[in-house]
Protein backbone atom coordinates (compact mmCIF):
# COMPACT_ATOMS: atom_id res chain seq x y z
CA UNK A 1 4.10 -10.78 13.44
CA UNK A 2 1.55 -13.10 14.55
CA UNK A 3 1.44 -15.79 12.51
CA UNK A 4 2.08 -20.01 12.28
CA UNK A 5 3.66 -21.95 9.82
CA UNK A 6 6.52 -18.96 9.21
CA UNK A 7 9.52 -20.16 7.44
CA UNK A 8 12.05 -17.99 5.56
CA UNK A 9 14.89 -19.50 3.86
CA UNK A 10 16.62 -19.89 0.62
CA UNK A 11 13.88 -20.60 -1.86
CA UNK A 12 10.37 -20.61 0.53
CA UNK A 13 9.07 -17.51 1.84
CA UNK A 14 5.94 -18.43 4.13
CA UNK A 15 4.05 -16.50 6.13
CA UNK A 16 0.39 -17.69 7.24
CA UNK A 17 -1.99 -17.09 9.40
CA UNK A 18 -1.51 -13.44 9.30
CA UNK A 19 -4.55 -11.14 10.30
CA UNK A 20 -5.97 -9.67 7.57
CA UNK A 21 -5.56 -5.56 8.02
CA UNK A 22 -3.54 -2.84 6.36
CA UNK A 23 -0.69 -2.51 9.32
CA UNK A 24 -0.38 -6.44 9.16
CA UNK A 25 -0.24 -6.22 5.01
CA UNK A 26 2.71 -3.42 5.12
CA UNK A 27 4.54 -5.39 7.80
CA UNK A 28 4.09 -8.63 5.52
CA UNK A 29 5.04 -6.57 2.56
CA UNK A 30 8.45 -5.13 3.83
CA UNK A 31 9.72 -8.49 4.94
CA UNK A 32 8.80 -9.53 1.54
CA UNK A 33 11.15 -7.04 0.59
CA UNK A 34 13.64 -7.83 2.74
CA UNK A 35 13.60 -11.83 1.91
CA UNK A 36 13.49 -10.98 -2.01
CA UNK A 37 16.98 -8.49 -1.71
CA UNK A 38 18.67 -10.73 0.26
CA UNK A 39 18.47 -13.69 -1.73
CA UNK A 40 17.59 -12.62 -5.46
CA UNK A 41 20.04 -10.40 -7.51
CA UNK A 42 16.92 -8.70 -9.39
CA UNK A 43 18.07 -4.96 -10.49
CA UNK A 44 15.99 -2.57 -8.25
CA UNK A 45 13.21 -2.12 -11.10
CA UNK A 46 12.74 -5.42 -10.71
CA UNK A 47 12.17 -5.31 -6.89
CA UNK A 48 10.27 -2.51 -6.16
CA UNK A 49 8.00 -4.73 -9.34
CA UNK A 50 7.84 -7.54 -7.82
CA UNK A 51 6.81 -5.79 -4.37
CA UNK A 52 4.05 -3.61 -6.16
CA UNK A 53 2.51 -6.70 -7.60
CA UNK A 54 2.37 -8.30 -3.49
CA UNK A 55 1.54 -5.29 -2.31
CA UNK A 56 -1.58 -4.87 -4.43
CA UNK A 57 -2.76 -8.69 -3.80
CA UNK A 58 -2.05 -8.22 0.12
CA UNK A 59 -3.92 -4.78 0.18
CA UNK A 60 -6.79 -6.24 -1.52
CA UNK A 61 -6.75 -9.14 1.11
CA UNK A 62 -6.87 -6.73 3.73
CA UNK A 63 -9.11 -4.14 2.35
CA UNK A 64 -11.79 -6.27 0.89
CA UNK A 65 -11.61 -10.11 1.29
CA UNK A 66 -13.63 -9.35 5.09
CA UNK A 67 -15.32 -6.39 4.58
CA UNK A 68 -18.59 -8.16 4.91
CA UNK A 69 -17.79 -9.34 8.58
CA UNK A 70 -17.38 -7.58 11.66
CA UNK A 71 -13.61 -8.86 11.62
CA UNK A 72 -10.84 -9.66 9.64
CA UNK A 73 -9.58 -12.87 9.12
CA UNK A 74 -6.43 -14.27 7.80
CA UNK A 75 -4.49 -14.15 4.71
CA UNK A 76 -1.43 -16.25 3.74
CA UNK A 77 1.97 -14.84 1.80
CA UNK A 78 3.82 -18.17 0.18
CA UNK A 79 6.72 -17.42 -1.92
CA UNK A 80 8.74 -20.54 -3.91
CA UNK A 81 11.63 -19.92 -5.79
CA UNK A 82 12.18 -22.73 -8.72
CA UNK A 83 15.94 -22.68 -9.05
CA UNK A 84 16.27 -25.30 -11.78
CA UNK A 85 13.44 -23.28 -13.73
CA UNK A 86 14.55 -19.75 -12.66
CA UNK A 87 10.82 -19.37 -11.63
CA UNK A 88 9.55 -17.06 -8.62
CA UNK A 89 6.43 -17.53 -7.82
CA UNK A 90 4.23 -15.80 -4.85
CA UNK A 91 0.50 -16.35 -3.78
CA UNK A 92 -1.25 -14.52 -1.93
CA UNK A 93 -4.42 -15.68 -0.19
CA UNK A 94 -7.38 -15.29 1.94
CA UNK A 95 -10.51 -17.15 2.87
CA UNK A 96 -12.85 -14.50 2.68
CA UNK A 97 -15.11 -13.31 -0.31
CA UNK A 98 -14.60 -11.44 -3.60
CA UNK A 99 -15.75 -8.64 -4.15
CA UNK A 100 -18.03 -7.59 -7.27
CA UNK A 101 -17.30 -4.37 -8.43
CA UNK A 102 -20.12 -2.10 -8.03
CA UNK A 103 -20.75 -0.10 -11.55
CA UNK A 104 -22.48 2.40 -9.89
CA UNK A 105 -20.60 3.49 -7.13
CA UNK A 106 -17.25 2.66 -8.95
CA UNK A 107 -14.80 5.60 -8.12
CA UNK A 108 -12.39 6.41 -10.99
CA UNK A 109 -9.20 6.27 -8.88
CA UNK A 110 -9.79 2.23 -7.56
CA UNK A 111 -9.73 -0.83 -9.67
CA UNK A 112 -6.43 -0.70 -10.89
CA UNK A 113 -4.64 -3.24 -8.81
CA UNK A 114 -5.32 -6.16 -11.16
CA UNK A 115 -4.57 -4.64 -13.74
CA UNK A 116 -1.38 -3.38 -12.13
CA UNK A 117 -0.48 -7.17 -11.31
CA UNK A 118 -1.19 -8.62 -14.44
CA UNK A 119 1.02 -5.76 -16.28
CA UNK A 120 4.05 -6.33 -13.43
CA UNK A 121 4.08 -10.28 -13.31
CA UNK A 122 5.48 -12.75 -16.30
CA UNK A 123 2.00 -14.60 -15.05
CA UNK A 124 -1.12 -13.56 -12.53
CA UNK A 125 -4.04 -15.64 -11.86
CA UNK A 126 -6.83 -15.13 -9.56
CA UNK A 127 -9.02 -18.05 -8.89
CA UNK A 128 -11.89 -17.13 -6.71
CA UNK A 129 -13.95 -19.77 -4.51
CA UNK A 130 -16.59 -20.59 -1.92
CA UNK A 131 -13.51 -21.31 -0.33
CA UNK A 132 -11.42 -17.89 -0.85
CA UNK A 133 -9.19 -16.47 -2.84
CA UNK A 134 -6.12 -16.92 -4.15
CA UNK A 135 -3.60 -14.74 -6.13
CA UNK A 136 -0.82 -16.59 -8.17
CA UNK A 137 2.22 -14.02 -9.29
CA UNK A 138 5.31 -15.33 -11.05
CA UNK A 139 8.17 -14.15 -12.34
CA UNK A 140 10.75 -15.90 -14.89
CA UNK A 141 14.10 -15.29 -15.17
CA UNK A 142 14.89 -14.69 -11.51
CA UNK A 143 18.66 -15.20 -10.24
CA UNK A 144 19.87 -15.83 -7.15
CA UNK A 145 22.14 -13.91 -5.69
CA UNK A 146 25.72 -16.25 -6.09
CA UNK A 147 25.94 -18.77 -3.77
CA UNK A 148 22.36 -18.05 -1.25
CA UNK A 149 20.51 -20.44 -3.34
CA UNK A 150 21.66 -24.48 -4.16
């Protein structure tokens, strides 16, 4: 994966820098995964809900925070776990621009994935700037697994 400022441990999942497309957002997405089983003991409802709910943030990085260029840029995954607080939370973010859905030309089978988030998170906020954007997901209530987080 090509990307700077990678650390995985414990309690930080961080990848940045990563080009925004779909084979880069699946990649980032099944680490994710990987990261979340190894050191959470979340039943596997719980996982493949908390993997939905990146998944949809990261797919909407890649599928519309560039569209208006003629290439992608770069979206971020950070993941903190809040051990005292029992508190997961993951943001995703780009530094592109959001997208205004289009009544006319709205297809009936898109526009789901914030919805999706918001119904699979404890919290989800999306603040949208100038700047980029920025997905905040968190869960509460989120063990470790015995002894992989201190």
């Amino acid at each position: 994966m090509e990307a700077s400022g990678q650390r995985d441990s414990r309690t930080r999942f961080a990848q940045t820098s990563v080009l925004a497309d779909a084979a880069r957002a699946a990649q980032l997405r099944q680490e994710f995964a990987v990261w979340l089983k190894r050191y959470f003991a979340l039943d596997p409802m719980k996982v493949s809900d908390v993997v939905l709910a990146v998944n949809e943030a990261l797919a909407n990085a890649a599928e519309f925070a560039y569209s208006n260029r003629d290439r992608p840029g770069t979206m971020q995954l950070l993941a903190d776990y809040d051990s005292d607080a029992a508190v997961l939370k993951v943001t995703v973010s780009d530094e592109g621009a959001w997208r205004i859905a289009d009544g006319e030309n709205k297809k009936i089978s898109r526009g789901r994935g914030i919805p999706l988030m918001q119904a699979l998170a404890d919290r989800a906020t999306i603040d949208s700037t100038a700047a980029g954007t920025r997905v905040c997901l968190e869960w509460n209530h989120v063990d470790a697994v015995q002894g992989a987080v201190t």
